[in-house]
N, C-alpha and C. Protein backbone atom coordinates (compact mmCIF):
# COMPACT_ATOMS: atom_id res chain seq x y z
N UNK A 1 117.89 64.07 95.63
CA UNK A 1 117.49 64.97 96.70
C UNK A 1 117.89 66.41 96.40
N UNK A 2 119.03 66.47 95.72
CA UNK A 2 119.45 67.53 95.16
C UNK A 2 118.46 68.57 94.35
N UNK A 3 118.28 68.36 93.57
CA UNK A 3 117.36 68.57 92.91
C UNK A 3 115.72 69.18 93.19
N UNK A 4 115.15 68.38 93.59
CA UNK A 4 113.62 69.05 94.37
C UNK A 4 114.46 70.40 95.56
N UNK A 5 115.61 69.67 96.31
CA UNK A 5 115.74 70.80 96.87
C UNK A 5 116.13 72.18 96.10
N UNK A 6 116.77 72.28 95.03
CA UNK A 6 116.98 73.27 94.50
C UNK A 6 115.97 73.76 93.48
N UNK A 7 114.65 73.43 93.65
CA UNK A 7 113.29 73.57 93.23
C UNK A 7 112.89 74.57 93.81
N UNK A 8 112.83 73.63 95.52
CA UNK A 8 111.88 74.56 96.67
C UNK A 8 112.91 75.75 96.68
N UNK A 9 114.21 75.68 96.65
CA UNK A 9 114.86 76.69 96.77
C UNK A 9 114.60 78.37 96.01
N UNK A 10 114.70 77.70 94.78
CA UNK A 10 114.27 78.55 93.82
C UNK A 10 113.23 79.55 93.90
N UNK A 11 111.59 78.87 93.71
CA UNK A 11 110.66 78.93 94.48
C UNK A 11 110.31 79.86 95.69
N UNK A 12 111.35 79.31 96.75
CA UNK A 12 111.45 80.30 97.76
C UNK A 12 111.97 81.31 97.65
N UNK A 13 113.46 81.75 96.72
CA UNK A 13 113.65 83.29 96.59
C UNK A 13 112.71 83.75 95.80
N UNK A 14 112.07 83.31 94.89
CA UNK A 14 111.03 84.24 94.08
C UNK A 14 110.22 84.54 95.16
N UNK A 15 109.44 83.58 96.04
CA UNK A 15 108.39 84.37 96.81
C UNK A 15 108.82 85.47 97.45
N UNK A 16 110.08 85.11 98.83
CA UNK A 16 110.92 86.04 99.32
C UNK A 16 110.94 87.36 98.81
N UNK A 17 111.78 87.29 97.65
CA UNK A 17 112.27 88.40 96.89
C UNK A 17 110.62 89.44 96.72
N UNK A 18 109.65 88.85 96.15
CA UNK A 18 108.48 89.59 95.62
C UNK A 18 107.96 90.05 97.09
N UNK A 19 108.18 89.70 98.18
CA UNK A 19 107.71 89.90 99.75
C UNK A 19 108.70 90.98 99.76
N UNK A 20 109.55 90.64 99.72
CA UNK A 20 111.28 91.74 100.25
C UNK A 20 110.12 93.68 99.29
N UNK A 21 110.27 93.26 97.51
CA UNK A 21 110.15 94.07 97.27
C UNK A 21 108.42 94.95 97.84
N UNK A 22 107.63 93.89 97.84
CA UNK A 22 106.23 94.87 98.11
C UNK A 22 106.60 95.23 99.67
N UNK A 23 107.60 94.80 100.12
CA UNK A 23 107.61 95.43 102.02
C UNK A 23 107.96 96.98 101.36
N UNK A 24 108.68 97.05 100.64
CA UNK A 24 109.12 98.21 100.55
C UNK A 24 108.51 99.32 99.01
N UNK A 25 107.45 98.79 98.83
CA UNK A 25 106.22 99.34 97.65
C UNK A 25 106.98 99.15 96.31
N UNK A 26 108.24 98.35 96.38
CA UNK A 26 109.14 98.15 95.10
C UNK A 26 108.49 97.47 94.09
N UNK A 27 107.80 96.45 94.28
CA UNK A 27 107.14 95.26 93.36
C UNK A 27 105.84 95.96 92.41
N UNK A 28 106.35 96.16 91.36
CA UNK A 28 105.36 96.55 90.13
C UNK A 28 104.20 95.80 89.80
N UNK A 29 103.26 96.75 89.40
CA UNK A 29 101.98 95.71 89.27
C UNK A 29 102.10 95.35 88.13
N UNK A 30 101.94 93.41 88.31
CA UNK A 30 102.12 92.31 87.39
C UNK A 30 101.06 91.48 87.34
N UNK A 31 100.84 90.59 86.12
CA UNK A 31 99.73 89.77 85.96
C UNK A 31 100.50 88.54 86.66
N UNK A 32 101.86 88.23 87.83
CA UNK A 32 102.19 87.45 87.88
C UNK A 32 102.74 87.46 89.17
N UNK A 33 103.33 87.80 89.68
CA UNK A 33 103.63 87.94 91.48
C UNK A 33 102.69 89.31 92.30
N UNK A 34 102.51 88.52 93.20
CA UNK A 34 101.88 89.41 94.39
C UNK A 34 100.68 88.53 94.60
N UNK A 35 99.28 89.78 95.41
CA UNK A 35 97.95 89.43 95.33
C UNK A 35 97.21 90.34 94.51
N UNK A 36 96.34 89.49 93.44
CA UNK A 36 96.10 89.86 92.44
C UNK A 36 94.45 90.06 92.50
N UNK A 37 93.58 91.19 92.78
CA UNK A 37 92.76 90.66 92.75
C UNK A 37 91.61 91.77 91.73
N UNK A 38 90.44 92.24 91.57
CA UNK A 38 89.82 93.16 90.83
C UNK A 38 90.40 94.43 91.40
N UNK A 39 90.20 94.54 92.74
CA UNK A 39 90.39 95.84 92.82
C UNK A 39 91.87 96.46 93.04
N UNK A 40 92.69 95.41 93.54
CA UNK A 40 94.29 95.52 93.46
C UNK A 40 94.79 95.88 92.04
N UNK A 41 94.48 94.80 91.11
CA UNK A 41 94.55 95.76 89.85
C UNK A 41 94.03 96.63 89.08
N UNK A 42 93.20 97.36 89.87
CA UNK A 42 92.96 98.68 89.56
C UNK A 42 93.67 99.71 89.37
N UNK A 43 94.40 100.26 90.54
CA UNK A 43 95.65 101.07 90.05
C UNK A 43 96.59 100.72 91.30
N UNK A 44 97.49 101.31 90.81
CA UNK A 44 98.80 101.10 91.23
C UNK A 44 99.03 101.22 92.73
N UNK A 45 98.69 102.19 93.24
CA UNK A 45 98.45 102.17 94.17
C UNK A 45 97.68 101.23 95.74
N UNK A 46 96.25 100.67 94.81
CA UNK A 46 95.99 99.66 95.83
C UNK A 46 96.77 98.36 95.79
N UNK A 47 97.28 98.46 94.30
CA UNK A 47 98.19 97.11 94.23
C UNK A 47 99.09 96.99 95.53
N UNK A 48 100.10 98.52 95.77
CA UNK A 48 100.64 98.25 96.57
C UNK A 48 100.72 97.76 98.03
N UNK A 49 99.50 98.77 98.04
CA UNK A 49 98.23 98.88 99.30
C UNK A 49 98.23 97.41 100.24
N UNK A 50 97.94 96.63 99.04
CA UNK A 50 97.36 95.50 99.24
C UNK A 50 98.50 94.48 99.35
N UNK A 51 99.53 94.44 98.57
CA UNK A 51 100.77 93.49 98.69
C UNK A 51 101.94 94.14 100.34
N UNK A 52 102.26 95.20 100.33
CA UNK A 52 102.74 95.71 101.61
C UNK A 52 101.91 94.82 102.79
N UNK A 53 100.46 95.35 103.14
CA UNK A 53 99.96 94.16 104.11
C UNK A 53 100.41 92.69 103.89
N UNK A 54 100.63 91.57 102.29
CA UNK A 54 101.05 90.83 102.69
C UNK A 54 102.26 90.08 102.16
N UNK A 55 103.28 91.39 102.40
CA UNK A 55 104.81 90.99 102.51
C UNK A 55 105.18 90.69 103.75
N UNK A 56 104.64 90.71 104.80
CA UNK A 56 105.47 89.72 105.85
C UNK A 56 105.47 88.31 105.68
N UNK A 57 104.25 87.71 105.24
CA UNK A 57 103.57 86.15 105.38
C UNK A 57 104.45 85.94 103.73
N UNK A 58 104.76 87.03 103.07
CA UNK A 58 105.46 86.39 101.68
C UNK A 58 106.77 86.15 102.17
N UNK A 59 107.32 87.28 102.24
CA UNK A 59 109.00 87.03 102.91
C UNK A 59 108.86 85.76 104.28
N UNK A 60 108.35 85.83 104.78
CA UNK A 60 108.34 84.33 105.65
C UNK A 60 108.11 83.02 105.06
N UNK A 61 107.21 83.14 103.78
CA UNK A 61 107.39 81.79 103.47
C UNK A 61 108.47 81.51 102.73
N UNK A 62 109.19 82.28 101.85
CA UNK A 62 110.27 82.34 101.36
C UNK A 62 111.35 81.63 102.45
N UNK A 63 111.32 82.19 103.49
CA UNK A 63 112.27 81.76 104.69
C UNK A 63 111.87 80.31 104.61
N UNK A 64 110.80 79.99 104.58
CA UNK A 64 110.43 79.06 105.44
C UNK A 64 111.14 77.77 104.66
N UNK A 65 110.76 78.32 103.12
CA UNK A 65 111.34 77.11 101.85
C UNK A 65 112.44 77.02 101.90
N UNK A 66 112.99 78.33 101.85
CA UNK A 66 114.82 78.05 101.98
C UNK A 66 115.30 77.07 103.26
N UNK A 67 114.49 77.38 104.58
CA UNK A 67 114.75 76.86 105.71
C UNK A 67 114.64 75.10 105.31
N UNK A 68 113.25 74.27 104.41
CA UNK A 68 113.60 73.37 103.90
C UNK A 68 114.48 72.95 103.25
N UNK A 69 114.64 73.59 102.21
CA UNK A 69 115.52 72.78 101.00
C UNK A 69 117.13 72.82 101.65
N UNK A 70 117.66 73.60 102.36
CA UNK A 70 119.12 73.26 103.33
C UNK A 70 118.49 72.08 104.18
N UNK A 71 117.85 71.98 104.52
CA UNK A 71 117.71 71.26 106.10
C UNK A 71 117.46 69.57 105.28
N UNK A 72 116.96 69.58 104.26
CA UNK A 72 116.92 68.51 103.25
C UNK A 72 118.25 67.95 102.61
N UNK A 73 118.73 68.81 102.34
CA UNK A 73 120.55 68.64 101.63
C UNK A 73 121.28 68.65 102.83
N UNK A 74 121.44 68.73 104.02
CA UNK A 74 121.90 68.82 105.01
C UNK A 74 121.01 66.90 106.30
N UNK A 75 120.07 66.64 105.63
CA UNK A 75 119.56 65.47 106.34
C UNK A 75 120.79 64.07 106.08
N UNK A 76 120.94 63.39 107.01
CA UNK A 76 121.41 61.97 106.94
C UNK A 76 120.97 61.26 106.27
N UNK A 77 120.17 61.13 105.79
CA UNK A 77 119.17 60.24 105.24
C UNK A 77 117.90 60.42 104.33
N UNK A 78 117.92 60.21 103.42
CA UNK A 78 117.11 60.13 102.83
C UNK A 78 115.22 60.45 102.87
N UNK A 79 115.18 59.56 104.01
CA UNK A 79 113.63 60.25 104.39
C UNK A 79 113.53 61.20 105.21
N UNK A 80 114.39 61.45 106.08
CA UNK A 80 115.06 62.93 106.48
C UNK A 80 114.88 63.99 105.25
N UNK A 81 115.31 63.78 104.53
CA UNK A 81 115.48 64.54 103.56
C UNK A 81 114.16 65.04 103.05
N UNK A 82 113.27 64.06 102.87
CA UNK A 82 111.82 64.48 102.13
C UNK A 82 111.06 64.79 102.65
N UNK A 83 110.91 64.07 103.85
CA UNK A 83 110.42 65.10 105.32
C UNK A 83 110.21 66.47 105.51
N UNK A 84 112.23 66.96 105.01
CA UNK A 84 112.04 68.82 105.47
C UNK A 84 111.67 69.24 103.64
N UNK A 85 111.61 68.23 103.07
CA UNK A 85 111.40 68.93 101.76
C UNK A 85 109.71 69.00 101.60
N UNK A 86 109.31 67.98 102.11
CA UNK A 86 107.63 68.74 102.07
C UNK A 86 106.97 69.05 103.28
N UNK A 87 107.81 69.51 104.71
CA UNK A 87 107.64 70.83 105.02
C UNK A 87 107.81 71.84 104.98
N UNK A 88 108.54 72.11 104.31
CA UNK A 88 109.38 72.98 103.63
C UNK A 88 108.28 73.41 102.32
N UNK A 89 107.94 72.83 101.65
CA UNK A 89 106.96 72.68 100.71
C UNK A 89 105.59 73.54 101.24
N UNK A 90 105.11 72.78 102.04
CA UNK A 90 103.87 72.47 102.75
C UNK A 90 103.81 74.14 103.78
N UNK A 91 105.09 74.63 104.72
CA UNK A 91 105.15 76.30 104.86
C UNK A 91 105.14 77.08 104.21
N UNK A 92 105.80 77.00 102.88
CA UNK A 92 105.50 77.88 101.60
C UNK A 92 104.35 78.42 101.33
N UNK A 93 104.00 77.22 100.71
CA UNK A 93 102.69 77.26 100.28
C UNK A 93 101.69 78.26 101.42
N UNK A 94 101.49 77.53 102.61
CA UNK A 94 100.92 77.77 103.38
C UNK A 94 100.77 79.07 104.03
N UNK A 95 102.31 79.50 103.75
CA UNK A 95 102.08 81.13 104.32
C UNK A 95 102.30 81.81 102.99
N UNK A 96 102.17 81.47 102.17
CA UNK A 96 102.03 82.21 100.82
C UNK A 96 100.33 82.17 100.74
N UNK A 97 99.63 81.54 100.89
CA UNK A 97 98.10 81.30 100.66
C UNK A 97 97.38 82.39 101.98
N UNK A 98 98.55 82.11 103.74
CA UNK A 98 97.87 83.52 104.21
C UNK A 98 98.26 84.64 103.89
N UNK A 99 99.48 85.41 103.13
CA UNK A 99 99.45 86.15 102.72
C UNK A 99 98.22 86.62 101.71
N UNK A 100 98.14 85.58 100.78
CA UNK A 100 97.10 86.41 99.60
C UNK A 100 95.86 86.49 100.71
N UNK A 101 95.43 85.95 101.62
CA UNK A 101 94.20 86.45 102.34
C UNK A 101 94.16 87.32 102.84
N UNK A 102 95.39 87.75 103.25
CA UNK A 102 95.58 88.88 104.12
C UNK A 102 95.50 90.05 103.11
N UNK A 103 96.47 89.76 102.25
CA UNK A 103 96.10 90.97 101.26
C UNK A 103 94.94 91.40 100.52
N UNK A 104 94.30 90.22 100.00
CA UNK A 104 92.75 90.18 100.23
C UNK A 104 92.05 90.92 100.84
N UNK A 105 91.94 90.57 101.91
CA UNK A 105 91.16 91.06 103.06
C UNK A 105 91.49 92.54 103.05
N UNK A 106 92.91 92.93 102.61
CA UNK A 106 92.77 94.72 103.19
C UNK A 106 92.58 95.23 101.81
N UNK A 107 92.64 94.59 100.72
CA UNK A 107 92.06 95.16 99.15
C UNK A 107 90.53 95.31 99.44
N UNK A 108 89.87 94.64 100.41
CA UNK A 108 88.24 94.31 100.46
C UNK A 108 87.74 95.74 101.57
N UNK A 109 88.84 96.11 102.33
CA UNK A 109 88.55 96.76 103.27
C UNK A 109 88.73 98.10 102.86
N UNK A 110 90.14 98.02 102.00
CA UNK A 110 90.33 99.68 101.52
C UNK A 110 89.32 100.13 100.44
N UNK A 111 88.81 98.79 99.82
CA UNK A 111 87.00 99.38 99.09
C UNK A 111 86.27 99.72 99.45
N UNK A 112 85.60 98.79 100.56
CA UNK A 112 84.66 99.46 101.40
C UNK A 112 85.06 101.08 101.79
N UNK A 113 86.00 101.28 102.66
CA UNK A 113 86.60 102.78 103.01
C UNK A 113 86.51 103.84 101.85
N UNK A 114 86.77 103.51 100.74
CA UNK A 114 87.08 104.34 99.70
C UNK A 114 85.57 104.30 99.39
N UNK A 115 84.83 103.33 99.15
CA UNK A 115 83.41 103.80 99.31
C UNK A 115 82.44 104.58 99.95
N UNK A 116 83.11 104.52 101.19
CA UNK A 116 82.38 105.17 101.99
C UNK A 116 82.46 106.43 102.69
N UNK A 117 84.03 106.59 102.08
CA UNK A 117 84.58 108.27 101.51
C UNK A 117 83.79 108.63 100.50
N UNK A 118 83.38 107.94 99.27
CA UNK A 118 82.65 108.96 98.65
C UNK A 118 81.70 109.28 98.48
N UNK A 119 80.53 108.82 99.46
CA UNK A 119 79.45 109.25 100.20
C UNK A 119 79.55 110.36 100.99
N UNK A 120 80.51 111.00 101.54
CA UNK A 120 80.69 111.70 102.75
C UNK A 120 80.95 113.27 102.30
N UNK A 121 79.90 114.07 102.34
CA UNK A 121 80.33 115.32 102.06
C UNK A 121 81.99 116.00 101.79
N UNK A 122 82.45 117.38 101.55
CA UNK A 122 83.09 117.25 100.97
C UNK A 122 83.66 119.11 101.46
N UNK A 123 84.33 119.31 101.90
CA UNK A 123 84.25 120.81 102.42
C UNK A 123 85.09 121.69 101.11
N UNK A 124 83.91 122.78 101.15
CA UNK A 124 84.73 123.31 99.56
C UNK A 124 85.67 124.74 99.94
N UNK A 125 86.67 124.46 101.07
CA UNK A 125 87.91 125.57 101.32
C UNK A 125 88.33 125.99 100.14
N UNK A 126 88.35 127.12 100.28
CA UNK A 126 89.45 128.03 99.08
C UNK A 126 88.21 128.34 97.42
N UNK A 127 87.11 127.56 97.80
CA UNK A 127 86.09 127.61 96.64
C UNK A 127 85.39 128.89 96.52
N UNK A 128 85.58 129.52 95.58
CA UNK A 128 84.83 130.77 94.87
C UNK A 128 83.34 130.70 94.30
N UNK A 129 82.48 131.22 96.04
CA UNK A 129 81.21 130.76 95.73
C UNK A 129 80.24 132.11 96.13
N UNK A 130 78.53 131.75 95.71
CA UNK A 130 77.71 132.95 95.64
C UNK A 130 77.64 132.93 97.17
N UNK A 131 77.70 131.66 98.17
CA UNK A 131 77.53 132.58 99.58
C UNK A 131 78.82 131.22 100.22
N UNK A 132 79.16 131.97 101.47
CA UNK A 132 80.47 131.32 102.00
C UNK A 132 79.60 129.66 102.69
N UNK A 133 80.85 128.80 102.57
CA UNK A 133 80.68 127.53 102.58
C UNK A 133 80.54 127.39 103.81
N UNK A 134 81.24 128.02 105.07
CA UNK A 134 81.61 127.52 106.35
C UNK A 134 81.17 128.37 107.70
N UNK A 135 80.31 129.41 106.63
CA UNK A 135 80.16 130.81 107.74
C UNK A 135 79.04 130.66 108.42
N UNK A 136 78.29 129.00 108.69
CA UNK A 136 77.15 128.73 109.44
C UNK A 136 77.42 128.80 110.50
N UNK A 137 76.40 128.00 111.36
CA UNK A 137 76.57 127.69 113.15
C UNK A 137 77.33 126.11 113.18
N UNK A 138 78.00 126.28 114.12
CA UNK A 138 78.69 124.97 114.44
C UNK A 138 77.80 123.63 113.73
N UNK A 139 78.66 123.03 113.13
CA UNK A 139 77.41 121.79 112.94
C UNK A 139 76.41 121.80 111.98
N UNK A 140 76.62 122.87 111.22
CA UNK A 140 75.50 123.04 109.91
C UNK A 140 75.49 122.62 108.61
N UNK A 141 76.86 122.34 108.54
CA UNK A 141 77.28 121.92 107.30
C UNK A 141 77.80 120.30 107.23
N UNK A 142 77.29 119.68 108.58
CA UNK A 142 77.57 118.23 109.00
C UNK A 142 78.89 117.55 108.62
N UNK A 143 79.51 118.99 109.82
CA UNK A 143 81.17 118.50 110.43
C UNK A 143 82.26 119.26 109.61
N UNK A 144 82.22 119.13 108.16
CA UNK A 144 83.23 119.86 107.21
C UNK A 144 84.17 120.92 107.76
N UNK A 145 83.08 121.85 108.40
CA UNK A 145 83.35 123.39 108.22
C UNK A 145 85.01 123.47 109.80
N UNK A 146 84.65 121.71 110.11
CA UNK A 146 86.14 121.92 111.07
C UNK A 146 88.02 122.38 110.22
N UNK A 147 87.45 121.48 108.86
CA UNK A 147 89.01 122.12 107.71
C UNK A 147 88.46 123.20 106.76
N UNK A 148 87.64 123.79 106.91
CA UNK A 148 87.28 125.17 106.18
C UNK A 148 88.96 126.37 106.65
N UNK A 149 89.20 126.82 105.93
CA UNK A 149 90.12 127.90 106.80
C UNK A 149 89.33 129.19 107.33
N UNK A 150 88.46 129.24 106.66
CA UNK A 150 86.97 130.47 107.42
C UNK A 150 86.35 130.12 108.46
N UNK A 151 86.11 129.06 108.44
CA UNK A 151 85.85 128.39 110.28
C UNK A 151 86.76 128.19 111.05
N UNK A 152 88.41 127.85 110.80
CA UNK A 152 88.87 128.07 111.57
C UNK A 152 89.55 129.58 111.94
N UNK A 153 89.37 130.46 111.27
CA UNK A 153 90.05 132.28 111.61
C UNK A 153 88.67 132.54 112.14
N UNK A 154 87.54 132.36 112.48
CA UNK A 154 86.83 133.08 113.03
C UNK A 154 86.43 132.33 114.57
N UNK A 155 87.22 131.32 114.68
CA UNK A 155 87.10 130.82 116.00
C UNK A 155 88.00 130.99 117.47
């Protein structure tokens, strides 16, 4: 009993630990902990992007394994024992699998967004041009000319 428990144990501080560090943007992008996906490993940044959303569901399952493998070494009995060891098992897993969805899901979302930033005009403040960027009528330049600094001193 010993043993599997000091499996799940194991197990569980690695997840933990890799949750602990992306809560706090610590966890480096690896071909081996986190959520890994095309656009997460793109750069560094969405890596983080994307693991921060799911370091809570990582650091919880971590809890959750450790919460087995004691409660297993700590059972009377034997099937007691295997019981909290494959629920213990079985939460891991389980909130380790919604984490990667979750992180998923906001790697899928911060694409879309970032896509659809770069469709979106683009206000050219401080740009050295043949006629001024912002010196139209409200609304001419479709919205920009609100962070122009020439639209805003003449208002």
């Amino acid at each position: 009993m010993i043993v599997p428990a000091l499996v799940l144990a194991a197990a569980a501080l690695l997840v933990g630990g890799a949750g602990v560090l992306a809560l706090f943007h610590r966890l480096p992008r690896n071909r081996v902990l986190g959520v890994r996906t095309v656009w997460t490993m793109g750069t560094v940044d969405a890596f983080r992007r994307a693991n921060r959303a799911a370091a809570p569901a990582f650091v919880a399952a971590g809890v959750a394994g450790i919460a087995g493998a004691v409660a297993a070494v700590l059972a009377a009995t034997t099937g007691a024992g295997i019981t909290m060891l494959v629920l213990g098992a079985v939460a891991l897993i389980g909130l380790l699998g919604a984490g990667g969805v979750i992180g998923s899901r906001f790697a899928a979302a911060e694409e879309a967004e970032d896509a659809a930033l770069a469709d979106l005009p683009s206000c050219t403040a401080g740009a050295v041009e043949e006629e001024p960027a912002c010196d139209t009528a409200p609304g001419a330049c479709g919205g920009t000319c609100a962070l122009c600094p020439r639209a805003q001193a003449g208002a």
